[in-house]
N, C-alpha and C. Protein backbone atom coordinates (compact mmCIF):
# COMPACT_ATOMS: atom_id res chain seq x y z
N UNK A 1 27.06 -14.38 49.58
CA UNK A 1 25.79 -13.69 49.38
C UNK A 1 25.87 -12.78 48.15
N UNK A 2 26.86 -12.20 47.68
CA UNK A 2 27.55 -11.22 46.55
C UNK A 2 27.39 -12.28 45.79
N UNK A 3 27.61 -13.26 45.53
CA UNK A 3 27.56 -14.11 44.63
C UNK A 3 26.33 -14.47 43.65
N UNK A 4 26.13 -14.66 44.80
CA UNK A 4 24.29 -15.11 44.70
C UNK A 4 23.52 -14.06 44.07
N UNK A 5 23.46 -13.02 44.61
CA UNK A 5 22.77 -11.91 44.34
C UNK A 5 23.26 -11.32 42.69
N UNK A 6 24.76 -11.16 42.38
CA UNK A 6 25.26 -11.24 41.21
C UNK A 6 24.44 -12.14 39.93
N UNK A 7 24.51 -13.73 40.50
CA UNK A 7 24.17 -14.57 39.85
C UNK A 7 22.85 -14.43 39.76
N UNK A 8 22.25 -13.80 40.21
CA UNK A 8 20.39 -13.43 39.97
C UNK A 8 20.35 -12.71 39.02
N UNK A 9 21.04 -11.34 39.42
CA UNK A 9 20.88 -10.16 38.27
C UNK A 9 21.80 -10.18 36.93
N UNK A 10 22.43 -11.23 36.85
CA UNK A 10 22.98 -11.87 35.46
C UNK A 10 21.83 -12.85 35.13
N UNK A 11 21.06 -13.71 35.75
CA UNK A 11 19.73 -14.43 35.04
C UNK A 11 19.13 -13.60 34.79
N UNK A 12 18.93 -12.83 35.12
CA UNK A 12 17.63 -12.07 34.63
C UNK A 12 17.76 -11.03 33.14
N UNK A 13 18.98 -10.75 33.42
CA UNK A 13 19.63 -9.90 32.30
C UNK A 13 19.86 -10.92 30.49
N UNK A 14 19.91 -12.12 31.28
CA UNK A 14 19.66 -13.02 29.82
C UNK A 14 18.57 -13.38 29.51
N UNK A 15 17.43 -13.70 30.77
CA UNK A 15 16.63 -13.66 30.36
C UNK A 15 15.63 -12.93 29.81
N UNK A 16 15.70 -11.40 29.87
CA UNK A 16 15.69 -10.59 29.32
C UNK A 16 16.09 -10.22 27.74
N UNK A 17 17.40 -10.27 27.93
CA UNK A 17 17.58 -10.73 26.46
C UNK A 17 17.43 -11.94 25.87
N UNK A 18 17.10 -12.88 26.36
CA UNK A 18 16.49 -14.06 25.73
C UNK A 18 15.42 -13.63 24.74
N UNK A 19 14.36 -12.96 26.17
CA UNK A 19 12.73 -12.68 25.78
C UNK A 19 12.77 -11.40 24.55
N UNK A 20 13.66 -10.92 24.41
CA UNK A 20 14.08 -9.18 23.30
C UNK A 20 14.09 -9.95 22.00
N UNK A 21 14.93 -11.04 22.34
CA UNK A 21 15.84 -11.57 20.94
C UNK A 21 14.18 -12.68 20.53
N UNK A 22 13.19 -13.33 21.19
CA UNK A 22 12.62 -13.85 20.43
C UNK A 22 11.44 -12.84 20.28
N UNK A 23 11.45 -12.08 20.75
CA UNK A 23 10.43 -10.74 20.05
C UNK A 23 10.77 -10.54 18.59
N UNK A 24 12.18 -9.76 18.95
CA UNK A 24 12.92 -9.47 17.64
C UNK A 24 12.52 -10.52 16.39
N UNK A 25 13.13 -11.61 16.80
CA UNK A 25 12.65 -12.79 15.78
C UNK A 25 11.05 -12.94 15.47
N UNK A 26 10.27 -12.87 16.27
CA UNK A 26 9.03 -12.83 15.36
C UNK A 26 8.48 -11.53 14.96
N UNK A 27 9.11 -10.71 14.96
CA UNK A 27 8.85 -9.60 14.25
C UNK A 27 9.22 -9.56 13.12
N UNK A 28 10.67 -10.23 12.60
CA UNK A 28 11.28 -10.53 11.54
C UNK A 28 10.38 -11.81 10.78
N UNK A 29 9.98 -12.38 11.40
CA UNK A 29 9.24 -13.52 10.70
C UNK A 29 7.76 -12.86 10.17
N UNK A 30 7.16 -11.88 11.06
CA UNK A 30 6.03 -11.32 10.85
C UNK A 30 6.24 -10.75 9.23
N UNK A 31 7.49 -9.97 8.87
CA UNK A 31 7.88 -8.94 8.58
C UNK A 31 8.29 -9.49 7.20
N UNK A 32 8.65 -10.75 7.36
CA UNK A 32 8.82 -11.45 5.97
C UNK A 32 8.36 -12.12 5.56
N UNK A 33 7.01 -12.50 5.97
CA UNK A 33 5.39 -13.04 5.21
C UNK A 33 4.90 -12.33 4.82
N UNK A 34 4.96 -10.88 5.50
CA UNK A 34 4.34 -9.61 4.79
C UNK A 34 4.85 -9.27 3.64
N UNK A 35 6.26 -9.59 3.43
CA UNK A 35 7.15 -9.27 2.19
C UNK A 35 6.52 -10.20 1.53
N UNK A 36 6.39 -11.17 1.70
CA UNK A 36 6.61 -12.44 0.60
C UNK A 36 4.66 -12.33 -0.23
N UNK A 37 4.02 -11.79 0.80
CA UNK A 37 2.78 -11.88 0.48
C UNK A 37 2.36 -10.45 -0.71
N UNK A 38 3.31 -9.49 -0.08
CA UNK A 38 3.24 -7.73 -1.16
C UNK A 38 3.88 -8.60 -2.44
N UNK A 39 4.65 -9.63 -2.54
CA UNK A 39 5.51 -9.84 -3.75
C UNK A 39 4.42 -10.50 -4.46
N UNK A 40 3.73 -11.85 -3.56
CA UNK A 40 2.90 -12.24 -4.66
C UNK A 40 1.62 -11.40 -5.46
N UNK A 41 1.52 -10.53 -4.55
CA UNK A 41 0.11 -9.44 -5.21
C UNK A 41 0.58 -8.92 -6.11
N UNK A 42 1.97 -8.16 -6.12
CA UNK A 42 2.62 -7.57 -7.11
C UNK A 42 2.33 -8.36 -8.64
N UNK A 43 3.36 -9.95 -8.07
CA UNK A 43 3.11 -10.67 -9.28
C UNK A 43 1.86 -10.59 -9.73
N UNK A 44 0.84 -10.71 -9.45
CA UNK A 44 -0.82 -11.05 -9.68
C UNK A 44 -0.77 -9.75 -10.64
N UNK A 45 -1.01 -8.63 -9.80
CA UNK A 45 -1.08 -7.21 -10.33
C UNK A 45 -0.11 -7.37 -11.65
N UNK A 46 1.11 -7.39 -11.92
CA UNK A 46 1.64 -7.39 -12.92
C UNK A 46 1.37 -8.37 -14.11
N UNK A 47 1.12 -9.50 -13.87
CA UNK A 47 0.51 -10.56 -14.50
C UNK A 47 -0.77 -9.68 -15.45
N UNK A 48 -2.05 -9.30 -14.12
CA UNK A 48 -2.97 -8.80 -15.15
C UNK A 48 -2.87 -7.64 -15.69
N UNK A 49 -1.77 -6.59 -15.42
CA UNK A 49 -1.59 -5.37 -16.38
C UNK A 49 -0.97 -5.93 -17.46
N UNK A 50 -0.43 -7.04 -17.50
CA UNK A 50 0.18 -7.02 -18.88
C UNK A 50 -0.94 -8.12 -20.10
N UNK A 51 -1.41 -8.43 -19.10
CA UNK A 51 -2.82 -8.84 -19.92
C UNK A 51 -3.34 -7.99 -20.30
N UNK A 52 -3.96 -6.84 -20.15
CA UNK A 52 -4.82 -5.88 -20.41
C UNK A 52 -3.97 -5.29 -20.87
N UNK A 53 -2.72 -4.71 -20.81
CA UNK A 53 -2.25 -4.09 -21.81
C UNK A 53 -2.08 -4.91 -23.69
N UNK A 54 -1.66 -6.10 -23.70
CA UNK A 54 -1.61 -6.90 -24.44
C UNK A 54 -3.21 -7.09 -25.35
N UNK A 55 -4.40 -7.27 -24.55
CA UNK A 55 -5.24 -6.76 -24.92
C UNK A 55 -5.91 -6.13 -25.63
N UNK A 56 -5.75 -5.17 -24.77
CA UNK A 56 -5.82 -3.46 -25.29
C UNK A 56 -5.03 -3.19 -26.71
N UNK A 57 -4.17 -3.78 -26.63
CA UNK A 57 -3.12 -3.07 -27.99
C UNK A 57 -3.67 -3.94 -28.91
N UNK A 58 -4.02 -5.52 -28.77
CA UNK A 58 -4.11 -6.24 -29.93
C UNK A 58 -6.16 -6.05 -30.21
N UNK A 59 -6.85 -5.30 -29.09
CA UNK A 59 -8.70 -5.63 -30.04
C UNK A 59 -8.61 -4.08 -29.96
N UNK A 60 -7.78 -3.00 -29.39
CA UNK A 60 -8.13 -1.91 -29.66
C UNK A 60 -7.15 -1.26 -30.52
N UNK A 61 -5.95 -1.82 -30.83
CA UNK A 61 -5.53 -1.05 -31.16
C UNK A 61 -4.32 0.59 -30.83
N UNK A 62 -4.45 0.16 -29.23
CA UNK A 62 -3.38 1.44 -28.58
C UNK A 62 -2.62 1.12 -28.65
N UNK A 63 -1.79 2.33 -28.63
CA UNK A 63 -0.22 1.75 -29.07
C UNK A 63 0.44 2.26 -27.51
N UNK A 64 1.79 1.61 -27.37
CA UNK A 64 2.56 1.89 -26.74
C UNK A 64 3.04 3.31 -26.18
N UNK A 65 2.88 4.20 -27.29
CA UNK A 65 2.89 5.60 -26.60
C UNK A 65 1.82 6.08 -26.36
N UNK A 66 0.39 5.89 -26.77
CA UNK A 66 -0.68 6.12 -25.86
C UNK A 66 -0.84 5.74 -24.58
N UNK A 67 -0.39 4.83 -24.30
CA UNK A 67 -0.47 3.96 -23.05
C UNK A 67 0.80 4.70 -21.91
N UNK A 68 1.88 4.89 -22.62
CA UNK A 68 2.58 5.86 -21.53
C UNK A 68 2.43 7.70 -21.05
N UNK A 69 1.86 7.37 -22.25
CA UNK A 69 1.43 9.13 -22.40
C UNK A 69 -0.08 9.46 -21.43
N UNK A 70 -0.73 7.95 -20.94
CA UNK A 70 -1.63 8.11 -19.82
C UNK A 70 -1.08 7.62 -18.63
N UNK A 71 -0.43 7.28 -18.82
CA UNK A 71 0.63 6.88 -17.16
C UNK A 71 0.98 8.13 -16.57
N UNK A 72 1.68 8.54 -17.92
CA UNK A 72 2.39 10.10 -17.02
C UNK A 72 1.19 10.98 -16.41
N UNK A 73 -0.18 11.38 -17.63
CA UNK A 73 -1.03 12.21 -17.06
C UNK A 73 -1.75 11.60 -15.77
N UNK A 74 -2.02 10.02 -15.92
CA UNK A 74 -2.51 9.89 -14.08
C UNK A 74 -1.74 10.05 -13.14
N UNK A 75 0.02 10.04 -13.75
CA UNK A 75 0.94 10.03 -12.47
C UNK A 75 0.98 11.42 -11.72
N UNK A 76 0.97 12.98 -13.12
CA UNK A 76 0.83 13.88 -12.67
C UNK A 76 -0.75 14.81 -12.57
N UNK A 77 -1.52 14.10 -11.99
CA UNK A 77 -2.77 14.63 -11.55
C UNK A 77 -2.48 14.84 -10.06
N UNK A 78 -1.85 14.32 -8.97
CA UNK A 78 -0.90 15.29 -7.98
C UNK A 78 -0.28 16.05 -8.15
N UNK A 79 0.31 16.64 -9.57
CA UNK A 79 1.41 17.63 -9.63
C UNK A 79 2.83 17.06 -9.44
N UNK A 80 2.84 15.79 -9.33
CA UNK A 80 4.14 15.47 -9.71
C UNK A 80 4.25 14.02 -10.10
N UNK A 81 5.40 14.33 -10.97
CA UNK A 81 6.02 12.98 -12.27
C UNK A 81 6.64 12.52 -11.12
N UNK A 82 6.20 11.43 -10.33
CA UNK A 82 7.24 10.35 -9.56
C UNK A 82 6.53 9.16 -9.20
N UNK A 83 6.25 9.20 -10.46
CA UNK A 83 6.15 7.41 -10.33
C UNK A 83 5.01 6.66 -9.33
N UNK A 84 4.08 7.50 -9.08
CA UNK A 84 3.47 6.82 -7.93
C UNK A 84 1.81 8.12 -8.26
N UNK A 85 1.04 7.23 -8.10
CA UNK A 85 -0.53 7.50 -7.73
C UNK A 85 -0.71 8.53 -6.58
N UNK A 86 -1.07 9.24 -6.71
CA UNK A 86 -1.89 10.54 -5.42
C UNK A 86 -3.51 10.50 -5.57
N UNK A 87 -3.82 11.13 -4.46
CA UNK A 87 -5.19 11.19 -4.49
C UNK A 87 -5.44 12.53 -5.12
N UNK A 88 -6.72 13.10 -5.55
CA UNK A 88 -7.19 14.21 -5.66
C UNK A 88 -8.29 14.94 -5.05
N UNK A 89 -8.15 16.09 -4.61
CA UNK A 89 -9.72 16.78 -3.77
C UNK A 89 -10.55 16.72 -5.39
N UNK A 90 -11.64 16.61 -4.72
CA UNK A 90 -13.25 16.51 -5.20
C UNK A 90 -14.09 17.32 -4.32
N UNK A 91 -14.82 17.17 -4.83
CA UNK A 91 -16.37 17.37 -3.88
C UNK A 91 -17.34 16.25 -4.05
N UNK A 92 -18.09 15.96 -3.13
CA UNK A 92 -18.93 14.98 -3.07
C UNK A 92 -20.26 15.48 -3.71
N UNK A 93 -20.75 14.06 -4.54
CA UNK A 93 -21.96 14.85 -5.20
C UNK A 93 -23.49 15.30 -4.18
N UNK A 94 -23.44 14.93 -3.39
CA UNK A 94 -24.51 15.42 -2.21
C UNK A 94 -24.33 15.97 -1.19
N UNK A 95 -23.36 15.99 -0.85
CA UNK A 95 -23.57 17.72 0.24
C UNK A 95 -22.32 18.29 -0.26
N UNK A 96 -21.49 18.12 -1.49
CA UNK A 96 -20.60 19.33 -1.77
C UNK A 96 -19.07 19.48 -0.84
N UNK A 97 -19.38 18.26 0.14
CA UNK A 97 -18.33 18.76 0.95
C UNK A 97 -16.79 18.25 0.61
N UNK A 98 -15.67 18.78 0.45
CA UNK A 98 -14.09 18.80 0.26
C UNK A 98 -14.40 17.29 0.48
N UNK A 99 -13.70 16.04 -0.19
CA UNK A 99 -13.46 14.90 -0.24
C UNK A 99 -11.68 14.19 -0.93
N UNK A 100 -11.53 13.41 -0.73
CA UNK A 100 -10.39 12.63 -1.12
C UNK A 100 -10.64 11.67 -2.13
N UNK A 101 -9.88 11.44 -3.75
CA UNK A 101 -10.45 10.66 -4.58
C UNK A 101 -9.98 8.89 -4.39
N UNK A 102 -9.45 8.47 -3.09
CA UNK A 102 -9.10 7.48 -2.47
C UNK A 102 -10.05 7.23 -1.70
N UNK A 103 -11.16 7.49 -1.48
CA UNK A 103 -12.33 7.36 -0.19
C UNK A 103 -13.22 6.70 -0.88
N UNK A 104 -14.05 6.00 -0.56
CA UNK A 104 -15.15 4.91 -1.23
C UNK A 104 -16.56 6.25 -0.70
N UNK A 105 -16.43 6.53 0.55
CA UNK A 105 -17.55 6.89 0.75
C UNK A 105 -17.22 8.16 1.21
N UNK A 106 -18.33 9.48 1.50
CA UNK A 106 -17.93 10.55 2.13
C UNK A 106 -17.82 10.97 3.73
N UNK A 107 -17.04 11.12 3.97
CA UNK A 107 -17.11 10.92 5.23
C UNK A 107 -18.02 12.22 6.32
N UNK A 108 -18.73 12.68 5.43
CA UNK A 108 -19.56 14.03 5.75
C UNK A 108 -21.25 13.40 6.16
N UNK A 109 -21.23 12.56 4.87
CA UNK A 109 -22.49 11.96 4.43
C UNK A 109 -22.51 10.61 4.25
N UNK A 110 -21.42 10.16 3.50
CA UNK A 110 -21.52 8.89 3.49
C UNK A 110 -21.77 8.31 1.93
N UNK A 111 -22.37 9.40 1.44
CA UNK A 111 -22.46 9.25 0.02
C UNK A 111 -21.21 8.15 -1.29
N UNK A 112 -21.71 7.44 -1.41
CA UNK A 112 -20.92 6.45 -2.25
C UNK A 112 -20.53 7.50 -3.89
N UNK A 113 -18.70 7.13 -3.45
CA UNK A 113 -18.00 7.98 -4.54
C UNK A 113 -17.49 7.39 -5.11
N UNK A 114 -17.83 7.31 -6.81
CA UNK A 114 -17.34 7.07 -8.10
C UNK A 114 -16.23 7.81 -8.48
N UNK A 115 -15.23 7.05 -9.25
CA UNK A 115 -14.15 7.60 -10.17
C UNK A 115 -12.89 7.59 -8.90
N UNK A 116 -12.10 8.26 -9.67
CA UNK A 116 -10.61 8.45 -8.49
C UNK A 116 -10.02 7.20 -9.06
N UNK A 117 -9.05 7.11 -8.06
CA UNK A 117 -8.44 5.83 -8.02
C UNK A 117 -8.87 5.04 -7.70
N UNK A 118 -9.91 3.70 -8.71
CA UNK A 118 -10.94 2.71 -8.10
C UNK A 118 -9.93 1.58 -7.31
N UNK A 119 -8.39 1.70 -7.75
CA UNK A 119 -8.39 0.26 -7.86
C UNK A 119 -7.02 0.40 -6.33
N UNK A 120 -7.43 1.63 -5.67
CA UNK A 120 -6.63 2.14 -4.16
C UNK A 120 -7.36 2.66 -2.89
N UNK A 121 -9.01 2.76 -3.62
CA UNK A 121 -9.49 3.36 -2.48
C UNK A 121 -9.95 2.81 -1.41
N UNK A 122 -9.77 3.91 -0.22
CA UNK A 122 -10.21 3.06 1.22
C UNK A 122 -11.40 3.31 1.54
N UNK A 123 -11.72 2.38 3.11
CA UNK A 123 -12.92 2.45 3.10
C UNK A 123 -13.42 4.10 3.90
């Protein structure tokens, strides 16, 4: 009867970890389509900045240190040089109220907001 009863609560204990380990696994599978899919946007994204930069330099004319010398000032419109985009407070143009320059709309009013970061904001 020890036996038996043993031999239950060892099935169950694998099957248990059976059911962990193929969680685990599609989480990992989830987890690396998501990778593979951020990589191709990247590519896309990088593809067309270097179009538009290429562009830009050959019908306008900017040069290479203009172009970094606005990287840094959008990078530090948060107050800090690290490489990465922040949002900024605003005010909304119809009721005035404290806003985020990542927001499409106000969330006071609803009012549709221009400028900021067009090419990050949520809904």
């Amino acid at each position: 009867m020890f036996s038996f009863l043993w031999d239950a609560t060892q099935q169950r204990q694998i099957n248990e970890a059976g059911a962990t380990a193929d969680s685990a696994k599609d989480t990992a599978k989830t987890a690396a389509n998501r990778v593979n899919e951020l990589e191709r946007r990247v590519d896309a994204l990088t593809l067309t900045c270097q179009a538009l930069w290429e562009l830009s330099h050959l019908k306008l004319g900017i040069t290479e240190k203009d172009l970094v010398k606005k990287i840094q000032e959008i990078d530090l419109r948060d107050d800090r040089l690290d490489g990465r985009i922040g949002g900024q407070v605003g005010r909304c143009p119809r009721c005035n109220q404290t806003t985020n320059s990542l927001r499409r709309r106000c969330v006071y009013c609803g009012q549709a907001l221009l400028g900021g970061e067009v090419f990050r904001k949520v809904p």
